[in-house]
C-alpha atoms as a PDB file:
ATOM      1  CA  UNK A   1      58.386  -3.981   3.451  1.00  0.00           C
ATOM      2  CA  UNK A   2      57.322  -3.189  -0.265  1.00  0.00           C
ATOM      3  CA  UNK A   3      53.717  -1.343  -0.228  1.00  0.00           C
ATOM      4  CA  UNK A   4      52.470  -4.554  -1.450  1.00  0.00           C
ATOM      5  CA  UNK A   5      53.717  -6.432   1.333  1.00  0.00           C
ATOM      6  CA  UNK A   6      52.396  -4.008   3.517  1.00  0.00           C
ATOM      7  CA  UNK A   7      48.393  -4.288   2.271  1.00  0.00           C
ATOM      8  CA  UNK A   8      48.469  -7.952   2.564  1.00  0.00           C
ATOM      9  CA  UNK A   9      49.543  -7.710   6.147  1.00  0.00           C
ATOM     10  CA  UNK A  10      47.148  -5.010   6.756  1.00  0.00           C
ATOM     11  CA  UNK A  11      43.980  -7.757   5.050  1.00  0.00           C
ATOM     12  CA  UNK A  12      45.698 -10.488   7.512  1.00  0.00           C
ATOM     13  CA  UNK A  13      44.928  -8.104  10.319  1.00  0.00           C
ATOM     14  CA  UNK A  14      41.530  -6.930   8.967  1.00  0.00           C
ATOM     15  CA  UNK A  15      40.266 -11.045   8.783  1.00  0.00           C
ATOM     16  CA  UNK A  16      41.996 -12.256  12.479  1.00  0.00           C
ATOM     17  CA  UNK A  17      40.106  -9.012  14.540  1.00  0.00           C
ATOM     18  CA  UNK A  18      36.579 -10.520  12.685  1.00  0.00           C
ATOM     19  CA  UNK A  19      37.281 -14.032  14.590  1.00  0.00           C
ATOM     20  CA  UNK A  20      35.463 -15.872  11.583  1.00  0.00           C
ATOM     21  CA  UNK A  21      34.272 -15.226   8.637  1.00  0.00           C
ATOM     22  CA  UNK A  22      31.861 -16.031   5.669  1.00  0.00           C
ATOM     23  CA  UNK A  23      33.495 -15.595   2.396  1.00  0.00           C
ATOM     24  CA  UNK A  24      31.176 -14.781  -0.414  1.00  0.00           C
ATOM     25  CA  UNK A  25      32.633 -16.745  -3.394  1.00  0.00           C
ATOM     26  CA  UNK A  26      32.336 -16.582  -7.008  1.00  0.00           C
ATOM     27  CA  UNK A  27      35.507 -18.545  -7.611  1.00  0.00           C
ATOM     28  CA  UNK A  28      37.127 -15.510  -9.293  1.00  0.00           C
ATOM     29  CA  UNK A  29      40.103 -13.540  -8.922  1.00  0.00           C
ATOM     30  CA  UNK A  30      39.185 -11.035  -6.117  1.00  0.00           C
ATOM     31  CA  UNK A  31      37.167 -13.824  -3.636  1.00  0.00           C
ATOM     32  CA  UNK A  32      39.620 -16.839  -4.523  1.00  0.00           C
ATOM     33  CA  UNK A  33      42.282 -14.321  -3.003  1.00  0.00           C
ATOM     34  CA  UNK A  34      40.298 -13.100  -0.042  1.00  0.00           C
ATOM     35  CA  UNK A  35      39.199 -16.705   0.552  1.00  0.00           C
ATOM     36  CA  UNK A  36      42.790 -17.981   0.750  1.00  0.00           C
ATOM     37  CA  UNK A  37      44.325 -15.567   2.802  1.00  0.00           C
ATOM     38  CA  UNK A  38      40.773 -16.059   5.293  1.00  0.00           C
ATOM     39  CA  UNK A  39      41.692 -19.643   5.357  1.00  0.00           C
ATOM     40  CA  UNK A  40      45.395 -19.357   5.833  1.00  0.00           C
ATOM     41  CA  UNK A  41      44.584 -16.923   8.656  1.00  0.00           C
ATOM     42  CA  UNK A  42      41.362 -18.393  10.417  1.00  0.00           C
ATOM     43  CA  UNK A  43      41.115 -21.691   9.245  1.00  0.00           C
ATOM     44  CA  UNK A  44      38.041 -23.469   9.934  1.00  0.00           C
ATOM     45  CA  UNK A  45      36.997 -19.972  11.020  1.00  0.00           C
ATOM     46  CA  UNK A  46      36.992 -19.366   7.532  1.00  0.00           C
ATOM     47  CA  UNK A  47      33.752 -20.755   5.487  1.00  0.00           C
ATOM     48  CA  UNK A  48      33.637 -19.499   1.693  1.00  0.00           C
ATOM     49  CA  UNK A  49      29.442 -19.543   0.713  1.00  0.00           C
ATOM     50  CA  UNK A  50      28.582 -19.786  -2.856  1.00  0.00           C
ATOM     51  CA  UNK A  51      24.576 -18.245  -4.054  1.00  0.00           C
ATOM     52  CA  UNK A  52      23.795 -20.373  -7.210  1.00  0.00           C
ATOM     53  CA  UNK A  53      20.485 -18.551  -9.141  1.00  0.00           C
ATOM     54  CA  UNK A  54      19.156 -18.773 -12.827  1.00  0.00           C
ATOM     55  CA  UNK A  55      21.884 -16.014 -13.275  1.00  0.00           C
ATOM     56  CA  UNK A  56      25.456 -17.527 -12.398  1.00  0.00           C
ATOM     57  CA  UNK A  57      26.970 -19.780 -15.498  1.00  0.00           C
ATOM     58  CA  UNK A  58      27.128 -22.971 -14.717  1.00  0.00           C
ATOM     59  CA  UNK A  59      31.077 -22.736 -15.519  1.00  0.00           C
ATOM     60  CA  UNK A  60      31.409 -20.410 -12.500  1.00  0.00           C
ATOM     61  CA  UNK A  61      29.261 -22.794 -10.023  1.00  0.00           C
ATOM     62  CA  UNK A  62      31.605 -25.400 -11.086  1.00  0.00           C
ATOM     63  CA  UNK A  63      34.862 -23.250 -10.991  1.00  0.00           C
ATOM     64  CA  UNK A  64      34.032 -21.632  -7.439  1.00  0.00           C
ATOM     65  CA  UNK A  65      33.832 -25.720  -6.143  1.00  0.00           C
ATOM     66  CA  UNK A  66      37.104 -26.542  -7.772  1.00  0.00           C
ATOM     67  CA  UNK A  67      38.794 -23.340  -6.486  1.00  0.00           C
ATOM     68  CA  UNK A  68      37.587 -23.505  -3.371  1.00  0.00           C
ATOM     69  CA  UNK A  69      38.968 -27.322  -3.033  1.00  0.00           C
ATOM     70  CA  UNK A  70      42.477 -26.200  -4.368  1.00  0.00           C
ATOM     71  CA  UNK A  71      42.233 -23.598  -1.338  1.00  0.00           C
ATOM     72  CA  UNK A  72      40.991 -26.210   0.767  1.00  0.00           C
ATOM     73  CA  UNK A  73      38.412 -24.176   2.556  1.00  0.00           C
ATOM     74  CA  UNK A  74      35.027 -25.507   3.249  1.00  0.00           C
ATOM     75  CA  UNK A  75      32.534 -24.768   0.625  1.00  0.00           C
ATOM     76  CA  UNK A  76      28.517 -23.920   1.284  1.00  0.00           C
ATOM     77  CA  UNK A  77      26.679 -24.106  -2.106  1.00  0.00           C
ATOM     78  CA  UNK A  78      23.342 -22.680  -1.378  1.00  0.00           C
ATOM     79  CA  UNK A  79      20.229 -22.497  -4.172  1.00  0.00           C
ATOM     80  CA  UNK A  80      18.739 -18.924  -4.477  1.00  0.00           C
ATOM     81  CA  UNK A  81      15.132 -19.587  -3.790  1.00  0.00           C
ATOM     82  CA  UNK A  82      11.718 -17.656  -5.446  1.00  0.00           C
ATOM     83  CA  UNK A  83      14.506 -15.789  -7.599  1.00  0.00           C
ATOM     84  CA  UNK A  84      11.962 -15.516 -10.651  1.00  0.00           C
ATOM     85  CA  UNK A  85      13.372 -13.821 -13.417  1.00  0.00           C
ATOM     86  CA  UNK A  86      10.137 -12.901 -15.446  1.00  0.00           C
ATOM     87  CA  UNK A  87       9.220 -10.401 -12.580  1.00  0.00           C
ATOM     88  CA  UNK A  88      13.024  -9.769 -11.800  1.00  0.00           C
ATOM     89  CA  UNK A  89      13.673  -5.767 -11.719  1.00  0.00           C
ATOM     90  CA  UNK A  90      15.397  -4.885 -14.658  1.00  0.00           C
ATOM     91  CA  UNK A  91      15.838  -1.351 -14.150  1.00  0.00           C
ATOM     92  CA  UNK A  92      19.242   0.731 -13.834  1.00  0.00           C
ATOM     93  CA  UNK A  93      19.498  -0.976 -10.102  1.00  0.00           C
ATOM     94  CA  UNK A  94      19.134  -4.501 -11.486  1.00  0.00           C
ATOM     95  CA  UNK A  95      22.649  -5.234  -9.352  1.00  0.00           C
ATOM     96  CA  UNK A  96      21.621  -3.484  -6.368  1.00  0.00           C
ATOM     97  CA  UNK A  97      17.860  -5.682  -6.580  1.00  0.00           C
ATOM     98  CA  UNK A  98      20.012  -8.784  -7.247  1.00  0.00           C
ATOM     99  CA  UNK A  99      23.070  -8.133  -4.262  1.00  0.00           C
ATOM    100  CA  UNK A 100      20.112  -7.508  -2.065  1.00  0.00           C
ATOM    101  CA  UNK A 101      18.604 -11.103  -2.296  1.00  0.00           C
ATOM    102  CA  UNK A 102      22.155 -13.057  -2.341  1.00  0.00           C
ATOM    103  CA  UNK A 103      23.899 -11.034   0.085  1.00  0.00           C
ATOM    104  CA  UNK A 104      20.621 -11.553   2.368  1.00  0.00           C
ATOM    105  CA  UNK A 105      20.882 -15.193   1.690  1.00  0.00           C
ATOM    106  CA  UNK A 106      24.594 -14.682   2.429  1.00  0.00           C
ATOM    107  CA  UNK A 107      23.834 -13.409   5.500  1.00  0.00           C
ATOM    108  CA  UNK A 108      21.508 -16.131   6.708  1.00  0.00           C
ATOM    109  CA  UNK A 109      23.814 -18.963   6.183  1.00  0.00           C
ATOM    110  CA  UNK A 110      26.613 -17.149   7.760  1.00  0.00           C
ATOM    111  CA  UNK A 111      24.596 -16.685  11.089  1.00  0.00           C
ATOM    112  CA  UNK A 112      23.233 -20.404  10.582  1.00  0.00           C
ATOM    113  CA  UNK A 113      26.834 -21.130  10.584  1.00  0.00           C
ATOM    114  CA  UNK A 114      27.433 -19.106  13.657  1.00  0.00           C
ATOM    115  CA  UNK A 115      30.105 -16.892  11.305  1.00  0.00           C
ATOM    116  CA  UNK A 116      30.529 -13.263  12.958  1.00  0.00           C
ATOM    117  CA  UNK A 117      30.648 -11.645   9.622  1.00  0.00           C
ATOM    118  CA  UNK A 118      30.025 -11.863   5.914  1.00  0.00           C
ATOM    119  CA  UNK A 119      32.982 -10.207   3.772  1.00  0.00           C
ATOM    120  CA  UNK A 120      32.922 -10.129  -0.117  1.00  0.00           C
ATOM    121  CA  UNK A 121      35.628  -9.545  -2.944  1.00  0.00           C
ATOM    122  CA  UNK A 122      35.215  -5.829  -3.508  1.00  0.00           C
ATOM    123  CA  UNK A 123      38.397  -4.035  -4.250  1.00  0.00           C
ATOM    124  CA  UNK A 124      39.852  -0.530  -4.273  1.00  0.00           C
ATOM    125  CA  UNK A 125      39.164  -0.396  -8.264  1.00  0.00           C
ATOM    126  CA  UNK A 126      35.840  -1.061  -7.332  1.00  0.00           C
ATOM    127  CA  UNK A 127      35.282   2.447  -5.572  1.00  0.00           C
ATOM    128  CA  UNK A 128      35.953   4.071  -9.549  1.00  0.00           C
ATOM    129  CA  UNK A 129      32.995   2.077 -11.468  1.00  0.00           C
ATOM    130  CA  UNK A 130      29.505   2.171 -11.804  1.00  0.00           C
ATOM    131  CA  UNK A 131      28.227  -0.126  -9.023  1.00  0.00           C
ATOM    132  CA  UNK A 132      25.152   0.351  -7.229  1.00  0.00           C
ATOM    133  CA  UNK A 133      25.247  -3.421  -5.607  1.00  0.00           C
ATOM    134  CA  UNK A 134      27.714  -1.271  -3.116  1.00  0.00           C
ATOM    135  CA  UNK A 135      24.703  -0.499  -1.680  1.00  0.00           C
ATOM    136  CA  UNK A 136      23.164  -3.663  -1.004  1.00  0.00           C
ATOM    137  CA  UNK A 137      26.757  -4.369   0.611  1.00  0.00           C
ATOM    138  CA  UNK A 138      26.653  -1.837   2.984  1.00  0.00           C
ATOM    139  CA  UNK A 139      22.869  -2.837   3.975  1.00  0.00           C
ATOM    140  CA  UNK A 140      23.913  -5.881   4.799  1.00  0.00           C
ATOM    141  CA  UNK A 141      26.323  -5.059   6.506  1.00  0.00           C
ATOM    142  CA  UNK A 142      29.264  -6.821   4.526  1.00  0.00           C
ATOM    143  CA  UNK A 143      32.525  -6.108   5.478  1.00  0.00           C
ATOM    144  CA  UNK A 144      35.603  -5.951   2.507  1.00  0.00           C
ATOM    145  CA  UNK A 145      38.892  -6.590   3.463  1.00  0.00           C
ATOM    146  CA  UNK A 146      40.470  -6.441  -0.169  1.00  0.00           C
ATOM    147  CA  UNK A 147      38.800  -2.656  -0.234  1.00  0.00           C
ATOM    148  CA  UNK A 148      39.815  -1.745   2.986  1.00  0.00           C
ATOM    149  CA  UNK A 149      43.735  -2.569   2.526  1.00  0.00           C
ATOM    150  CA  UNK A 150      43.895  -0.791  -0.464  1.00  0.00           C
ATOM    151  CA  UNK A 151      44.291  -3.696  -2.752  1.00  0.00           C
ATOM    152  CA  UNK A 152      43.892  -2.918  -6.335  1.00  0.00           C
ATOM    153  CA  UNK A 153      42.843  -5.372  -8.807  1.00  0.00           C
ATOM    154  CA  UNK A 154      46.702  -5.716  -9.926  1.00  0.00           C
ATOM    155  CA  UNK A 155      47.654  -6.166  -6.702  1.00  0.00           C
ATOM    156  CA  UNK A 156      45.305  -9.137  -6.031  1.00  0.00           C
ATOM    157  CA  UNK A 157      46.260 -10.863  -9.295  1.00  0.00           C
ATOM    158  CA  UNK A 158      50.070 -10.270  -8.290  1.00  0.00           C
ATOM    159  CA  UNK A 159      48.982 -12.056  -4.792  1.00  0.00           C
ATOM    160  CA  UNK A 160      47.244 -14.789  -6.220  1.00  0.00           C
ATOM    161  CA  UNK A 161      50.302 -15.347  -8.012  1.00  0.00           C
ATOM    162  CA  UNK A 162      52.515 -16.028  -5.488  1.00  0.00           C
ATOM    163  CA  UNK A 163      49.753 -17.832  -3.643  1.00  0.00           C
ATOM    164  CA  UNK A 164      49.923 -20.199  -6.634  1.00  0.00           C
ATOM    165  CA  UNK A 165      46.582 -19.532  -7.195  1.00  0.00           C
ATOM    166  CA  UNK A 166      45.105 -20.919 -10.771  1.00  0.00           C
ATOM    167  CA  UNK A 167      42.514 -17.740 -10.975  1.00  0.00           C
ATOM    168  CA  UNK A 168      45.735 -15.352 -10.666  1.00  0.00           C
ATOM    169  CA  UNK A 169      44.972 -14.964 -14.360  1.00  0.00           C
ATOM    170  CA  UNK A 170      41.395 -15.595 -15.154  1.00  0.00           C
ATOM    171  CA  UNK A 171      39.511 -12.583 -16.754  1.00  0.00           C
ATOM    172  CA  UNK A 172      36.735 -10.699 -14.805  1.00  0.00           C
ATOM    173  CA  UNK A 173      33.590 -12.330 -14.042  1.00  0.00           C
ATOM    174  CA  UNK A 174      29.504 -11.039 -13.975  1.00  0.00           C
ATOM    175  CA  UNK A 175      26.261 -12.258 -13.881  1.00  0.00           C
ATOM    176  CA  UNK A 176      24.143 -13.221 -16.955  1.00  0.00           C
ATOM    177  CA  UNK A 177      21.942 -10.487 -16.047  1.00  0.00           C
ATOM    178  CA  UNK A 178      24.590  -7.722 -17.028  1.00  0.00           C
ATOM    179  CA  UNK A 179      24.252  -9.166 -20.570  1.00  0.00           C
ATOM    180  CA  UNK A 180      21.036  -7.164 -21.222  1.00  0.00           C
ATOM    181  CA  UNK A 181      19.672  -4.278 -21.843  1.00  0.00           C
ATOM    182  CA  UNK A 182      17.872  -2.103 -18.918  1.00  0.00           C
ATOM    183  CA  UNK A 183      14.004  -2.910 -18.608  1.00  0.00           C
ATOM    184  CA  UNK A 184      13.842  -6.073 -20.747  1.00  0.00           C
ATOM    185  CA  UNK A 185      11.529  -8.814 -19.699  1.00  0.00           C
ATOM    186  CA  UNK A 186      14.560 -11.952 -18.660  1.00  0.00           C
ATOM    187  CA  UNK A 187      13.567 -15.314 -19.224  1.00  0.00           C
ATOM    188  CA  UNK A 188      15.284 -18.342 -18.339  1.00  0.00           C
ATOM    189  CA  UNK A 189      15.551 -19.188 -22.254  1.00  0.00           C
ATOM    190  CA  UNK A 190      16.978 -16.218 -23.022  1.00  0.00           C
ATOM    191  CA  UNK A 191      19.881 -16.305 -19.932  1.00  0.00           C
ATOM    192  CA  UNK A 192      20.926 -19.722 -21.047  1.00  0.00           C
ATOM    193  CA  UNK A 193      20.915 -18.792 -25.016  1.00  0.00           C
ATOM    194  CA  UNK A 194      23.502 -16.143 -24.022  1.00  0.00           C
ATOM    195  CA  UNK A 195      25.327 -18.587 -21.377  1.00  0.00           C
ATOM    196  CA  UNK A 196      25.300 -21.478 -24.084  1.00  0.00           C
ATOM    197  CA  UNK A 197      26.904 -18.614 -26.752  1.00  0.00           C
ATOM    198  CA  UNK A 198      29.601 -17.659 -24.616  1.00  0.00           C
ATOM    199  CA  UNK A 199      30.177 -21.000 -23.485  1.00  0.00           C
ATOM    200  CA  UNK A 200      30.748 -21.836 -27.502  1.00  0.00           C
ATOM    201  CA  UNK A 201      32.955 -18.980 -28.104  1.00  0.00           C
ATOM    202  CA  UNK A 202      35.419 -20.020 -25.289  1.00  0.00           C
ATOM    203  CA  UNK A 203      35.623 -23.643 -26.949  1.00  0.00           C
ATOM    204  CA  UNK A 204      37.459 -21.513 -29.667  1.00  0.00           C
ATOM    205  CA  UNK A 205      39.849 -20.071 -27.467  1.00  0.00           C
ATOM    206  CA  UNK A 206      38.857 -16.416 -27.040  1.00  0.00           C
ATOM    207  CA  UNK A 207      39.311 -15.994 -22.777  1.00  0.00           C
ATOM    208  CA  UNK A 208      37.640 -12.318 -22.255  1.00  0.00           C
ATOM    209  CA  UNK A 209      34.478 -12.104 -23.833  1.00  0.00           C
ATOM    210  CA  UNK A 210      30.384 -11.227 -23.516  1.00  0.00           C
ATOM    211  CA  UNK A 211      27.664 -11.700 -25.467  1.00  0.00           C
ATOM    212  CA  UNK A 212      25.384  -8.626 -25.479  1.00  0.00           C
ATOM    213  CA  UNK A 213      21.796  -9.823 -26.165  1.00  0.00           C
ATOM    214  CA  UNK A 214      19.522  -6.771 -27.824  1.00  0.00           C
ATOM    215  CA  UNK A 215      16.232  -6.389 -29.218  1.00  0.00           C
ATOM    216  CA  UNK A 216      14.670  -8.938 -27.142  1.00  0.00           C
ATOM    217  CA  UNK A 217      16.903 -11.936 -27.530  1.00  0.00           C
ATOM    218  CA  UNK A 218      17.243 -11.450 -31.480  1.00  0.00           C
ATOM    219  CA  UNK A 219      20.745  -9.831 -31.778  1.00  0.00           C
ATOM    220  CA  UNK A 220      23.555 -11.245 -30.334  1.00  0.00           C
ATOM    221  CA  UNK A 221      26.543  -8.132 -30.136  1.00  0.00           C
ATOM    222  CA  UNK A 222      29.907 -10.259 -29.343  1.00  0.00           C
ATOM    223  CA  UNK A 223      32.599  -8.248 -27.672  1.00  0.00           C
ATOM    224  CA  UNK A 224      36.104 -10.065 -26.791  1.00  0.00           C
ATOM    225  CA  UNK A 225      39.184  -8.633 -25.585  1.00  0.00           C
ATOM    226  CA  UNK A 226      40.884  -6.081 -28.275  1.00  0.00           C
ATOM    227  CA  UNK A 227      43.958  -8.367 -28.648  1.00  0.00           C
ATOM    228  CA  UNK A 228      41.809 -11.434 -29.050  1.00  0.00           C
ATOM    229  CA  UNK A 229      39.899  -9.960 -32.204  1.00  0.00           C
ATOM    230  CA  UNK A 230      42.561 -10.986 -34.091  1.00  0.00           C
ATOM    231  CA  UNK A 231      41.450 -14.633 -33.688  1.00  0.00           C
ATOM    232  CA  UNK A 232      37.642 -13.895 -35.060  1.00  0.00           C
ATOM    233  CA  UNK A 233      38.845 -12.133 -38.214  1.00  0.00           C
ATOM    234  CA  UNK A 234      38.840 -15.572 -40.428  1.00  0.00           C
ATOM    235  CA  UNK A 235      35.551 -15.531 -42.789  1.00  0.00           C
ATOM    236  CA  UNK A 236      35.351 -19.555 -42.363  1.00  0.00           C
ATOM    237  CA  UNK A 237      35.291 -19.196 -38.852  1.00  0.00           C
ATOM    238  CA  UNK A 238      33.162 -15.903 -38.739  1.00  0.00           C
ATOM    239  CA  UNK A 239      30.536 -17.652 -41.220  1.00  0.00           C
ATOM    240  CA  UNK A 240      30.536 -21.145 -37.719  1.00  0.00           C
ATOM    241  CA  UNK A 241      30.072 -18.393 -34.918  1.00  0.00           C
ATOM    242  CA  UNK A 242      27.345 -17.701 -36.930  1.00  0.00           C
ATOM    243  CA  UNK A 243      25.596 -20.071 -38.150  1.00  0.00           C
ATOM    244  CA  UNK A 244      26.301 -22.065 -34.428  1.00  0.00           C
ATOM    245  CA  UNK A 245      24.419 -18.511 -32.001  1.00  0.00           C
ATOM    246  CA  UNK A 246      21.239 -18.244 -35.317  1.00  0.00           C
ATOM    247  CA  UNK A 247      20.685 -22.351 -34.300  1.00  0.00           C
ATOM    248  CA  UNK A 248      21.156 -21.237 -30.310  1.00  0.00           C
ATOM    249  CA  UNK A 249      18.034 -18.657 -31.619  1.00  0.00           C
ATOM    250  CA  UNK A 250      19.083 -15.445 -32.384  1.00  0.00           C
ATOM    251  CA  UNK A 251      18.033 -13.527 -35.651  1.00  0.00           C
ATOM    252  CA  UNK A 252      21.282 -11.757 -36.113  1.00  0.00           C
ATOM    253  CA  UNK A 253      25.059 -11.666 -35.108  1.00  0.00           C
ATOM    254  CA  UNK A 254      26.841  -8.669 -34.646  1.00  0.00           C
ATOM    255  CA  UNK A 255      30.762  -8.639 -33.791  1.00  0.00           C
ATOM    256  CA  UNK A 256      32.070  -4.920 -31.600  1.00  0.00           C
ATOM    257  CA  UNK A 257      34.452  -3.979 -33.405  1.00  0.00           C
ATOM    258  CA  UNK A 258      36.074  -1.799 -30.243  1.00  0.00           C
ATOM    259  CA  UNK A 259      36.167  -4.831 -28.232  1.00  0.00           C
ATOM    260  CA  UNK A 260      35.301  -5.564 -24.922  1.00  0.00           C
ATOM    261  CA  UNK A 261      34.863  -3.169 -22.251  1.00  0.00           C
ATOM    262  CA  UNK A 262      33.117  -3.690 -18.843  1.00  0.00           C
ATOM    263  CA  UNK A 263      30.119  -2.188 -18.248  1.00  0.00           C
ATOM    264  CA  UNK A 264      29.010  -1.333 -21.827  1.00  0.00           C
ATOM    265  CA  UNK A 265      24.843  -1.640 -20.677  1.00  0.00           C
ATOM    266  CA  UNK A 266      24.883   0.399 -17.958  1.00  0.00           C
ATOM    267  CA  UNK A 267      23.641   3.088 -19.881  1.00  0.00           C
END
């Protein structure tokens, strides 16, 4: 049995001794895989939950419904409530503040459910990054399988694959929240100026991308994927993606020149 081979039977067995399960579910790579393997394992034991708050794009609301029916697992959208994002905590535990309120909410509907335990996407790469929502994980008490087989996120793409899964390639995921700087004031305006943005610049083509809003929602910093910045380097089309983000309201638009790279305002 390839080592491969040998993690997925090891998350099979992780998911059948919790009896059943809450999956929280973006939709992306790393839940769309637990949430299959959960289903294929527990069935209706298996019940993916989806938070949707001010900060989840409304393409990933959307995409978590329409992977979770090509899985076929039932679905729980549930609104985060008195999420205000005026008085939201912007510090350098903004993820740990935010995990705290969904995974809470997580929790609830799991035990309204009568689930025996929530489990997330987290994988082994995950233990190597900056992520202080591990924290609000562990507080709540979530469980994750993908972490504890050893499941890299290589691994889980090569899975999805032979699952047939149509996130086996999608790129990584985060909340609108991660677009800003530390200890800015958020505003609902200014979360869907950068949502709207990115939404534009993936009607070009460009797949792996942010929008980086500084100085108060007046610079817009675009980063996409190093072998994508080949398609932005065209002054006609340089001279739209401008003109289209200063209507959307910023002052300026700046293009990083390095590309993207996860995690760039954690500092």
């Amino acid at each position: 049995m390839s080592d491969i081979d040998s993690k997925l039977r090891q998350l099979e067995d992780i998911l059948q001794g919790l009896s059943s399960v809450g999956v929280a579910f973006s939709g992306g790579v790393d839940s769309a895989l637990l949430a299959q393997v959960a289903h294929a394992t527990l069935g209706e034991r298996a019940v993916a939950i989806t938070v949707i708050g001010p900060m989840h794009p409304e393409l990933e609301v959307r995409g978590a419904q329409e992977v979770a029916a090509e899985i076929g697992i039932r679905l729980e959208r549930v609104p985060l409530e008195n999420f205000e994002l005026e008085t939201f905590q912007n510090d350098s535990k903004r993820c740990y503040h935010c995990k705290h309120q969904v995974f809470g909410l997580i929790q609830r509907t799991a035990t309204e459910l009568g689930l025996a335990q929530v489990v997330d996407g987290s994988n082994a790469d995950d233990l190597g990054d900056y992520r202080p929502g591990m924290q609000a994980l562990r507080e709540a008490e979530v469980r994750s399988p993908l972490l504890e087989a050893g499941l890299t996120k290589a691994e889980i793409r090569e899975l999805s694959r032979r699952y047939g899964l149509s996130t086996a390639e999608h790129p990584a995921m985060a909340c609108l929240i991660t677009r800003f700087p530390f200890d800015e004031v958020l505003s609902n305006e200014k979360i869907r100026r950068v949502e709207q943005a990115e939404d534009y610049l993936r009607s070009l083509g460009l797949r792996q991308l942010r929008v980086r809003s500084h100085e108060d929602g007046r610079l817009a910093r675009i980063e996409v994927a190093p072998e994508e910045r080949v398609l932005l380097l065209d002054a006609e089309l340089l001279d739209q993606v401008d003109a289209h983000l200063r209507e959307l309201g910023f002052h300026h638009v700046a293009l990083e020149v390095g590309g993207y790279r996860t995690g760039s305002m954690n500092h």
